[in-house]
C-alpha atoms as a PDB file:
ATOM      1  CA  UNK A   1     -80.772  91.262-190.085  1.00  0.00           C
ATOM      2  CA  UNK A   2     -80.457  89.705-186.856  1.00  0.00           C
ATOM      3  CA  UNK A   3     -77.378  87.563-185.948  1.00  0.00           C
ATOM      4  CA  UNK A   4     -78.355  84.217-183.959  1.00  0.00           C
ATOM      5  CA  UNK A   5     -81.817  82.356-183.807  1.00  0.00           C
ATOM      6  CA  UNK A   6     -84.288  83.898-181.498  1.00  0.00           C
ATOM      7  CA  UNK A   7     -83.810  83.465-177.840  1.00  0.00           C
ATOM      8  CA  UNK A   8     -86.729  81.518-176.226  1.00  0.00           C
ATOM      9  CA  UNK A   9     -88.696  82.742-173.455  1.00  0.00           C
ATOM     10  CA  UNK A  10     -87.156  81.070-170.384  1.00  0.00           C
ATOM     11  CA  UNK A  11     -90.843  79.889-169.593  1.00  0.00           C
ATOM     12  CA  UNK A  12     -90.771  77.863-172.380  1.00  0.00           C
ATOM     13  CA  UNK A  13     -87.784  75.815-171.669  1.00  0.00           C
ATOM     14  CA  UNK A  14     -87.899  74.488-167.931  1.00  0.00           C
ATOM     15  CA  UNK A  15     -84.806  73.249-166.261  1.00  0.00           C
ATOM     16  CA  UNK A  16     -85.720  69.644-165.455  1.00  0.00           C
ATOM     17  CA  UNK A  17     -85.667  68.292-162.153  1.00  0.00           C
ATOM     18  CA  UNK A  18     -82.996  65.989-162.151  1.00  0.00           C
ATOM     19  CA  UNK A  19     -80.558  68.648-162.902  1.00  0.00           C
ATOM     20  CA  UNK A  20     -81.947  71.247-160.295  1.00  0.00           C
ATOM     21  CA  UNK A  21     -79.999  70.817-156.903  1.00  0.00           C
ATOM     22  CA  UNK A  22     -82.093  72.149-154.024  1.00  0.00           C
ATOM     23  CA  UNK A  23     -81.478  74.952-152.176  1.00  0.00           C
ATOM     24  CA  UNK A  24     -80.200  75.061-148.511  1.00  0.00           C
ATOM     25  CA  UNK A  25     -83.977  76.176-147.426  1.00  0.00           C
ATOM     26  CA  UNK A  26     -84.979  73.290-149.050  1.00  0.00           C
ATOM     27  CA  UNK A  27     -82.903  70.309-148.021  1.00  0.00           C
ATOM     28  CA  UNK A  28     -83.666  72.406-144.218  1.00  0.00           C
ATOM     29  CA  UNK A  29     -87.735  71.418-145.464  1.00  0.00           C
ATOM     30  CA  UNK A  30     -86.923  68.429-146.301  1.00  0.00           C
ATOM     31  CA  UNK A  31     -86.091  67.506-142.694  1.00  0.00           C
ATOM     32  CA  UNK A  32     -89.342  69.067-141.410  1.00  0.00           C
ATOM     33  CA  UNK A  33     -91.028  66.937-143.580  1.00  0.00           C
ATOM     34  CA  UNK A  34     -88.815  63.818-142.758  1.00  0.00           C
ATOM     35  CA  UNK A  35     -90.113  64.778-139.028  1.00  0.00           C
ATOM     36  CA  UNK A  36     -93.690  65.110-140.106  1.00  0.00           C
ATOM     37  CA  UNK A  37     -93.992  61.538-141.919  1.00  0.00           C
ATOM     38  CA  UNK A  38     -92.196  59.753-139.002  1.00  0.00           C
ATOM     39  CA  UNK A  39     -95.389  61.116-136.821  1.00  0.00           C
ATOM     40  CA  UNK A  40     -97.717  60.266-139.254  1.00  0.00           C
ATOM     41  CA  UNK A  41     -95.990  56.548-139.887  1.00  0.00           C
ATOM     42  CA  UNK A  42     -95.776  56.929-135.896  1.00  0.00           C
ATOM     43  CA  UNK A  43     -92.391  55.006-136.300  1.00  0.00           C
ATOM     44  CA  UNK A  44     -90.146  56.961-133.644  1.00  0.00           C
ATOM     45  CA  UNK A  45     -87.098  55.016-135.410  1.00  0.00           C
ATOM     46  CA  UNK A  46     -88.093  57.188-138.406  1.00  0.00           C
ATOM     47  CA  UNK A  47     -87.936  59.942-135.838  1.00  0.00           C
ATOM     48  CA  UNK A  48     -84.844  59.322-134.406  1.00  0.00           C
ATOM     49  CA  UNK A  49     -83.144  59.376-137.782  1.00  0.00           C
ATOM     50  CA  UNK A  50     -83.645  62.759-138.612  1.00  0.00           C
ATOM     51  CA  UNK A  51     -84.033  63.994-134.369  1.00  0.00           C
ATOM     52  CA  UNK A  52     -80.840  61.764-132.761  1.00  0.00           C
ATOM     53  CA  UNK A  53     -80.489  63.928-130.128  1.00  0.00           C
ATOM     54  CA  UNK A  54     -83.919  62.801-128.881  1.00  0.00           C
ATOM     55  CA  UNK A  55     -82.979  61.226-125.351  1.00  0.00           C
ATOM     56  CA  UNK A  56     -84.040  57.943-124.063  1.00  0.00           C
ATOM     57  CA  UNK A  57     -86.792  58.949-122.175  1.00  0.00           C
ATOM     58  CA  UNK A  58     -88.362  61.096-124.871  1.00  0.00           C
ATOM     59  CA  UNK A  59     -88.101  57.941-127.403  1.00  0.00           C
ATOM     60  CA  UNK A  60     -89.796  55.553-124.718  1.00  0.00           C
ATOM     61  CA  UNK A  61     -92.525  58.599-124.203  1.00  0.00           C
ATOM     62  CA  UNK A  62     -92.892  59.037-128.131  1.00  0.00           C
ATOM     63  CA  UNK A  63     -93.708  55.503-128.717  1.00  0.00           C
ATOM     64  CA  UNK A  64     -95.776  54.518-125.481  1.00  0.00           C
ATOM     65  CA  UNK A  65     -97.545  57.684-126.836  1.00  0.00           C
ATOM     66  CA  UNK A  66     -97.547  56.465-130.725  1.00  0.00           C
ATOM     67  CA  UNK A  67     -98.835  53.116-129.273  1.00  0.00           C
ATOM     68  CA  UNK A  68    -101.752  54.824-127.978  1.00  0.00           C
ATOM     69  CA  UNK A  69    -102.661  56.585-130.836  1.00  0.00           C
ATOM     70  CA  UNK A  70    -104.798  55.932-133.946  1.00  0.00           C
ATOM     71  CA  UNK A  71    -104.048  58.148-136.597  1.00  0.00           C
ATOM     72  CA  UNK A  72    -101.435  60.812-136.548  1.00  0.00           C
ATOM     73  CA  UNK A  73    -102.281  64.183-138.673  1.00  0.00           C
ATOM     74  CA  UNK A  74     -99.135  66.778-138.958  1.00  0.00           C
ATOM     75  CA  UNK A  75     -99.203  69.481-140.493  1.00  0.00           C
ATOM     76  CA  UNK A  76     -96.086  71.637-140.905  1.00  0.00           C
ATOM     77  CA  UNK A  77     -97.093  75.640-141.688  1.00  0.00           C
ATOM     78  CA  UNK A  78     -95.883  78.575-142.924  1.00  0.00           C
ATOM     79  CA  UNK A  79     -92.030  77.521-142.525  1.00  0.00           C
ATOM     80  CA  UNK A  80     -89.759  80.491-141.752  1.00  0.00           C
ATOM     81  CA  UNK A  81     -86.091  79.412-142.750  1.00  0.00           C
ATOM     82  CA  UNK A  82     -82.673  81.168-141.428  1.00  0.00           C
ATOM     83  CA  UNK A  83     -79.616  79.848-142.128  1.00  0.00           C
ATOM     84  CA  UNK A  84     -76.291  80.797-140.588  1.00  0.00           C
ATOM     85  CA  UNK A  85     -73.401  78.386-141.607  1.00  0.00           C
ATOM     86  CA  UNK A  86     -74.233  74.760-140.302  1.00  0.00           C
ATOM     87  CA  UNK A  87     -77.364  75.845-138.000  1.00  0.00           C
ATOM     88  CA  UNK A  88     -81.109  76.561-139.372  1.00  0.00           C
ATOM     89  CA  UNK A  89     -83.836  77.797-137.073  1.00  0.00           C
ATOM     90  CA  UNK A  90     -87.100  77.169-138.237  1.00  0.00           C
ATOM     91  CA  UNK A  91     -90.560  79.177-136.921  1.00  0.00           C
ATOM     92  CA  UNK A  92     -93.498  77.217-138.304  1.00  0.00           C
ATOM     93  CA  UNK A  93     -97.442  76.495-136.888  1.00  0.00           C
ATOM     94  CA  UNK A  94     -97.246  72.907-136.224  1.00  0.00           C
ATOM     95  CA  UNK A  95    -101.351  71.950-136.685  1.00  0.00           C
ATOM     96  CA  UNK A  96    -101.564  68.532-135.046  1.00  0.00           C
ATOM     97  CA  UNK A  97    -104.886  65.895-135.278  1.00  0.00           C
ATOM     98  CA  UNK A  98    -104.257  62.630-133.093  1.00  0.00           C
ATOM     99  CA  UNK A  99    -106.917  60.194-132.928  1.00  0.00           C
ATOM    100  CA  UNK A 100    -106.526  57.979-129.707  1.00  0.00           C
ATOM    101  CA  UNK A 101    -107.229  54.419-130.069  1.00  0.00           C
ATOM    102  CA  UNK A 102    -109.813  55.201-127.373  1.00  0.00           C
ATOM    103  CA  UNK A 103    -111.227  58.169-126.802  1.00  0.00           C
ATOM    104  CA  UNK A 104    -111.494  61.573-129.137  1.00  0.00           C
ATOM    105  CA  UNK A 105    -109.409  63.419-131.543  1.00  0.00           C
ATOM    106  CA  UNK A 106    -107.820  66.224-130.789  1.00  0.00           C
ATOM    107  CA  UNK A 107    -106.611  69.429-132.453  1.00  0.00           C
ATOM    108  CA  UNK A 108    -103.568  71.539-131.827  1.00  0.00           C
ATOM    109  CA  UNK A 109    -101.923  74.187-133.309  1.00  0.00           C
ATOM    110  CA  UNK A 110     -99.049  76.306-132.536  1.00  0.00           C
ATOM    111  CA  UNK A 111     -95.755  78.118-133.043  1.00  0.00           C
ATOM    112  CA  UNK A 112     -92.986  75.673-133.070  1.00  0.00           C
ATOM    113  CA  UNK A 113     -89.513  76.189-133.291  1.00  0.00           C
ATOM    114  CA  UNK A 114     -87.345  73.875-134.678  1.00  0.00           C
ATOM    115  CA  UNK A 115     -83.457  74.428-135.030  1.00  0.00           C
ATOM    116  CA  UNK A 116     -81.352  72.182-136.970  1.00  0.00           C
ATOM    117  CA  UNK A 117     -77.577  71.129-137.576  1.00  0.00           C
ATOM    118  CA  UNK A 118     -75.886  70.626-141.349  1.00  0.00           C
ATOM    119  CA  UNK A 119     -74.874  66.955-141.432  1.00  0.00           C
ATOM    120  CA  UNK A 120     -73.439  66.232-145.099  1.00  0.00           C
ATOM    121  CA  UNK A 121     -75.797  67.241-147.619  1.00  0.00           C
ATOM    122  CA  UNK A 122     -78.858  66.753-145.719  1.00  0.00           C
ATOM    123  CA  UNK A 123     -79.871  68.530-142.165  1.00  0.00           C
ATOM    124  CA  UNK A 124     -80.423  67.088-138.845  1.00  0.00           C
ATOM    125  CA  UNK A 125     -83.018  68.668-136.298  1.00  0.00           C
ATOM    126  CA  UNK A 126     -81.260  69.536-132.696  1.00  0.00           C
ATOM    127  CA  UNK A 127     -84.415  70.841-130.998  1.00  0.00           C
ATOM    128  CA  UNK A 128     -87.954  71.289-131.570  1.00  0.00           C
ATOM    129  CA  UNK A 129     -90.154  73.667-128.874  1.00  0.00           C
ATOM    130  CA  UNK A 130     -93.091  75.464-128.598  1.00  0.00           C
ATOM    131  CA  UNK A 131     -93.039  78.893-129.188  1.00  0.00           C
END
């Protein structure tokens, strides 16, 4: 005789979302991909909110540059999170498509490096440079 009911497979039973908090990696992704739809939206106040430490002169380029552009396309690859306390550094292949309002689309891609700052429970990004 067994004592208990059976145990269920684990598979069977998912944990649901709302009671899953996200990992550190995670909420870091979720400011790469905060990043990523401000391009896309190409609203550099969007931008600024998760990149503050964007200067004045880079905001003025970013949006004469968002002005000039059509469509947006970010793609955000092959993230490689470390963590040490309140700092993330990020190694990803950022694969770019921006349509001009005149002229043609272009593609880029290529190793980016973003590092980031802990700022209550979400992250902040300090810097973001080629590779």
């Amino acid at each position: 005789p067994r004592a208990g009911p059976p145990q269920a497979p684990a598979v069977e039973r998912p944990v649901a979302e709302s009671t899953r908090t996200p990992s550190e990696d995670e909420r870091v992704l979720e400011a790469l991909d905060r990043y990523r739809a401000a391009f896309e939206n190409k609203n550099v106040g969007q931008l600024t909110q998760v990149y503050p430490s964007l200067s004045a002169a880079q905001v003025r380029q970013l949006r004469e540059s968002m002005e000039d552009t059509q469509t947006y396309e970010l793609e955000i690859r092959e993230p490689r999170v470390q963590i040490q306390g309140d700092t993330a550094t990020v190694l990803a292949i950022l694969a770019r498509r921006i349509t001009p309002r005149v002229g043609t689309a272009a593609s880029y891609e290529n190793a980016f490096e973003f590092r980031l700052r802990r700022a209550g429970g979400s992250w902040l990004i300090t810097a973001a440079n080629p590779r």
